[in-house]
Protein backbone atom coordinates (compact mmCIF):
# COMPACT_ATOMS: atom_id res chain seq x y z
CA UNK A 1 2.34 -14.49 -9.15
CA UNK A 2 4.77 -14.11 -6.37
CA UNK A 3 4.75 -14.32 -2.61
CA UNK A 4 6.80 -11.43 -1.38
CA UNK A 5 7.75 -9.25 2.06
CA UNK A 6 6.61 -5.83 1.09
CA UNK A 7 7.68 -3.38 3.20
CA UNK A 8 4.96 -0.23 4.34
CA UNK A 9 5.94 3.39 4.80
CA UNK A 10 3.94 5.50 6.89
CA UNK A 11 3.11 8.21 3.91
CA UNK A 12 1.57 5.07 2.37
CA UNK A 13 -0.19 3.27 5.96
CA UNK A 14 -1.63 7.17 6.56
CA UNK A 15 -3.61 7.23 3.39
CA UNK A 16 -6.90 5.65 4.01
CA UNK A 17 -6.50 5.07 0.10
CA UNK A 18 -3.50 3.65 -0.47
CA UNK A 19 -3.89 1.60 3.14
CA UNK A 20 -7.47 0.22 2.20
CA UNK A 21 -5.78 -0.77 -1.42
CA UNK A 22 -2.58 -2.73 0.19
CA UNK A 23 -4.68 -4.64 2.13
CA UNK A 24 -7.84 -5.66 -0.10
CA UNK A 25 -4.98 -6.64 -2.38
CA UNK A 26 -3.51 -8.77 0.22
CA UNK A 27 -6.09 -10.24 1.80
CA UNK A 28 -7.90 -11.00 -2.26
CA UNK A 29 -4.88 -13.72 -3.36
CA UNK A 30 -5.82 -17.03 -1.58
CA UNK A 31 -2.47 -17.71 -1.95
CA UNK A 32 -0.46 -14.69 -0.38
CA UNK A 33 0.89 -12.90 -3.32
CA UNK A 34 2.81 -10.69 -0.58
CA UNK A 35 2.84 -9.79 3.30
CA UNK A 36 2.99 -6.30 4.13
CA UNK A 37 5.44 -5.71 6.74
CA UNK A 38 6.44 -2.64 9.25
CA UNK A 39 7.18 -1.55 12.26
CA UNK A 40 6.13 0.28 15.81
CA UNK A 41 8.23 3.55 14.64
CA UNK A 42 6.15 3.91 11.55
CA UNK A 43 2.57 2.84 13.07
CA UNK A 44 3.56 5.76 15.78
CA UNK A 45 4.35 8.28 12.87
CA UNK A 46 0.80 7.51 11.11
CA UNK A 47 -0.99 7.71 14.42
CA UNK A 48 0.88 11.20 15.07
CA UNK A 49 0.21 12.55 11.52
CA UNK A 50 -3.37 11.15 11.76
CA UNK A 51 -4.53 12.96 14.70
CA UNK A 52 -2.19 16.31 14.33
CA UNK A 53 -4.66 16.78 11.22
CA UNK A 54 -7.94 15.30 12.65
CA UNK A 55 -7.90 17.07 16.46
CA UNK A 56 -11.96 16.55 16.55
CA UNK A 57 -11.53 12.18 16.02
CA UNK A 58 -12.75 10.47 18.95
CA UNK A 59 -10.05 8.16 20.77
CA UNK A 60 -12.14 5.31 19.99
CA UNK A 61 -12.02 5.99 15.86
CA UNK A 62 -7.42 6.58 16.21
CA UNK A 63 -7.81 3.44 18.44
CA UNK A 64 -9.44 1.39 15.55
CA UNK A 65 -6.88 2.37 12.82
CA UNK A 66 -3.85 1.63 15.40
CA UNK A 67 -5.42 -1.46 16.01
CA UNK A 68 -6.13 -2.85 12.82
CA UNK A 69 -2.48 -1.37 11.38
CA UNK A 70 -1.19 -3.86 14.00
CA UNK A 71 -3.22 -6.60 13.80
CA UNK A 72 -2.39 -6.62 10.10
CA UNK A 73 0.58 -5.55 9.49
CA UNK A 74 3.58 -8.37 10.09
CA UNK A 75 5.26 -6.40 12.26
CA UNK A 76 9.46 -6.05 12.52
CA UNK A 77 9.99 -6.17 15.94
CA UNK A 78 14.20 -5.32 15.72
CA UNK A 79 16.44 -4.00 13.29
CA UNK A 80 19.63 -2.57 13.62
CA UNK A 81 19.74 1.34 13.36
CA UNK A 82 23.22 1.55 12.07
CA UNK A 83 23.47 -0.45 9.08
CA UNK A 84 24.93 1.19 6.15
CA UNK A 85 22.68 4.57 5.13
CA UNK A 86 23.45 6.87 2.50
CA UNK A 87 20.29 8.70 1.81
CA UNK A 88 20.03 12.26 2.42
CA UNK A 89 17.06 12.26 5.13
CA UNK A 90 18.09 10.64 8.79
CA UNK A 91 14.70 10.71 9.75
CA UNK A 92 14.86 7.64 6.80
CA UNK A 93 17.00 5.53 8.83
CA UNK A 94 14.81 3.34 10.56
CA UNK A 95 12.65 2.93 7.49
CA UNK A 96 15.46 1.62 5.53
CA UNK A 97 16.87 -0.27 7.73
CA UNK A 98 13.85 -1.84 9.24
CA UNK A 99 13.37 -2.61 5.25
CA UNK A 100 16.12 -4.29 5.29
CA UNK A 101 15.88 -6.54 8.47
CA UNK A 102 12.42 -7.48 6.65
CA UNK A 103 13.67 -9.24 4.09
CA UNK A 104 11.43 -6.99 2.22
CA UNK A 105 11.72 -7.35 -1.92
CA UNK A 106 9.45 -3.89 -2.26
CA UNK A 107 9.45 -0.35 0.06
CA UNK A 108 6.27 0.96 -0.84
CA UNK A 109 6.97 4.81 -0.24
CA UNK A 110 5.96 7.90 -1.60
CA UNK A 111 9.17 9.68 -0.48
CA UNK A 112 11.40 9.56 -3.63
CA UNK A 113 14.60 10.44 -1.50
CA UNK A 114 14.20 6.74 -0.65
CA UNK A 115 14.22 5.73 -3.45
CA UNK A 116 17.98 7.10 -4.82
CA UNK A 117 19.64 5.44 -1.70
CA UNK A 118 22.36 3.48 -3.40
CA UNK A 119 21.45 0.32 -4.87
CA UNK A 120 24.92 -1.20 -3.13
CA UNK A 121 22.99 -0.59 0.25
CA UNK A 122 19.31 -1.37 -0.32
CA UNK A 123 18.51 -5.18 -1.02
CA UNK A 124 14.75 -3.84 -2.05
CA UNK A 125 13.12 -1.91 -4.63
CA UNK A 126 11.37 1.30 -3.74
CA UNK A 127 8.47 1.73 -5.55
CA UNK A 128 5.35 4.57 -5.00
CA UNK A 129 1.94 2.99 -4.69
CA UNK A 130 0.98 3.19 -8.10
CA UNK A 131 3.40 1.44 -9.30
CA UNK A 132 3.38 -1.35 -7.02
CA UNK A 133 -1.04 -1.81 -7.44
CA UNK A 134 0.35 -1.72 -11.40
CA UNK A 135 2.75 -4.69 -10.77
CA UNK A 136 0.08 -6.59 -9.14
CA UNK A 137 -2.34 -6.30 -11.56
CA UNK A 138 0.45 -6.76 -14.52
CA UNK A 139 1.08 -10.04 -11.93
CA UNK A 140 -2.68 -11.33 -11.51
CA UNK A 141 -5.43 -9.25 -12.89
CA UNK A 142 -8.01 -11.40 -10.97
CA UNK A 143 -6.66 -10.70 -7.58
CA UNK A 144 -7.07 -6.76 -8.51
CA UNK A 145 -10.51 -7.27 -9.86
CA UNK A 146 -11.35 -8.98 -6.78
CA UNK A 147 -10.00 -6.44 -4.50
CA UNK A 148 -11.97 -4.16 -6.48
CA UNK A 149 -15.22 -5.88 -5.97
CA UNK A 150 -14.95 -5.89 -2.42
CA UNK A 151 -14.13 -2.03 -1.79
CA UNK A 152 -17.28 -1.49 -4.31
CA UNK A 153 -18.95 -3.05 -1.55
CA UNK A 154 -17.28 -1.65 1.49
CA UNK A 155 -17.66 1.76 0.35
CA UNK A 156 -21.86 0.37 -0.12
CA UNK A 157 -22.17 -0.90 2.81
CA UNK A 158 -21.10 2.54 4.73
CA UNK A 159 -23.43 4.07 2.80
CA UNK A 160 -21.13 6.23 -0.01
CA UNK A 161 -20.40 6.23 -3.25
CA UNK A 162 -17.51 4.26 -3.99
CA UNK A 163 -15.47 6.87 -6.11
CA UNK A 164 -12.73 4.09 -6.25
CA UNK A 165 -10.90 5.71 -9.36
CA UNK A 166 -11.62 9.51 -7.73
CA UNK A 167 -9.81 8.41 -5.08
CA UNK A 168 -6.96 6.65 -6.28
CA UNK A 169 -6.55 9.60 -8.35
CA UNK A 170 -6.06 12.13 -5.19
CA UNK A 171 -4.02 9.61 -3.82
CA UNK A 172 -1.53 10.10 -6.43
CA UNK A 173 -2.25 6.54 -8.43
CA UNK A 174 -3.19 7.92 -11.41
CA UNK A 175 -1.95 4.50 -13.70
CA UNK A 176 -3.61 2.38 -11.26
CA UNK A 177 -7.20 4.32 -11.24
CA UNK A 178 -6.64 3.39 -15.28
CA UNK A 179 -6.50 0.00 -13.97
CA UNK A 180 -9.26 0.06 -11.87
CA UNK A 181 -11.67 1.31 -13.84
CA UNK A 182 -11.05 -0.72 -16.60
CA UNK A 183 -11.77 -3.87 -13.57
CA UNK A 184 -15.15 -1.64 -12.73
CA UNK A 185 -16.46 -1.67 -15.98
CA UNK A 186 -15.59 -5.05 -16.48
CA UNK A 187 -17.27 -6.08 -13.29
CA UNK A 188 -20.77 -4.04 -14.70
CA UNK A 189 -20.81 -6.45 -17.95
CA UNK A 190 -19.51 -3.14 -19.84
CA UNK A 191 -16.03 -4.36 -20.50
CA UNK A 192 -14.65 -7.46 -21.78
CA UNK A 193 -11.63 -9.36 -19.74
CA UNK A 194 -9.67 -9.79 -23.05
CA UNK A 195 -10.14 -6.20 -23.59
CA UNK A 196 -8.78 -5.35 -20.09
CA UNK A 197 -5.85 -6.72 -20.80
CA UNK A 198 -5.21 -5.15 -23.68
CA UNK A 199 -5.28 -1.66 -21.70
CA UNK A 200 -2.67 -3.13 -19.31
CA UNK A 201 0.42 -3.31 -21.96
């Protein structure tokens, strides 16, 4: 287990997937495996890409995701724009660099021209979504099959299917929906924990 600064892109904050998934996995270690960390540029790119392709939302329903990104979120206040960048993508900049003023061991990102900035300038690793859920669970199964329990029961409670491996799957987190199944049908007495495990390696 580890207690780490991980730090959010907005690609990965605008999925309600991938977003619901960072979170339950935060907020499931008693202990703070990780804090997920980013900033007001990014929250104001999610917002932006969130209601360019939902014009009908009410103001109340963007108001409750800004709100609860913000309230979560540890938020990086400053960072200085003009550290060294050598990605390809300026519009990076600020994500990189607010990584860096983090502290952050992991970007989460699904932008892979992130991820070949030059390992002399970046103090984190970038890592997509599915690989980072993998590393957790690799790190503490338990904490994953907790956060699984508990969006089998937020998906109940609105009244839907849960579809947690469907999703996960159109969220691009294909190794992780493994994962994840292998946690539901362990949680449904179908599935051993010793035989989990044994999918993981």
């Amino acid at each position: 287990m580890f207690a780490e600064t991980v730090f959010a892109d907005a690609n990965v904050l605008y999925s309600k997937t991938t977003r619901d998934w960072l979170f339950h996995l935060r907020g499931s270690s008693s202990r703070g495996m990780f804090v997920v960390a980013s900033t007001v540029d990014v929250v104001a790119e999610v917002m932006y890409n969130l209601r360019r392709d939902n014009p009908t939302w009410s103001g109340r329903a963007t108001k409750s995701i800004h709100d609860g990104l913000t309230s979560t979120l540890d938020m990086i206040d400053d960072f200085d724009g003009e550290i060294e960048y050598d990605g390809t993508d300026l519009n990076d900049r600020h994500v990189h660099a607010a990584a860096v003023a983090s502290h952050a061991s992991f970007l989460i990102t699904s932008d892979d021209r992130l991820s070949r900035i030059a390992s002399d300038s970046k103090p984190y690793e970038a890592m997509t979504p599915d690989d980072f859920f993998v590393l957790i669970d690799d790190s503490s199964g338990p904490v994953v099959e907790l956060a699984t329990s508990a969006q089998i029961a937020y998906w109940r409670h609105r009244g839907e299917k849960p579809n947690l491996v469907t999703r996960l799957q159109a969220a691009q987190c294909p190794k992780f929906a493994e994962r994840v199944d292998a946690h539901i049908k362990v949680l449904a007495g179908t599935l051993s924990r010793s035989a989990r495990r044994s999918l993981g390696r």
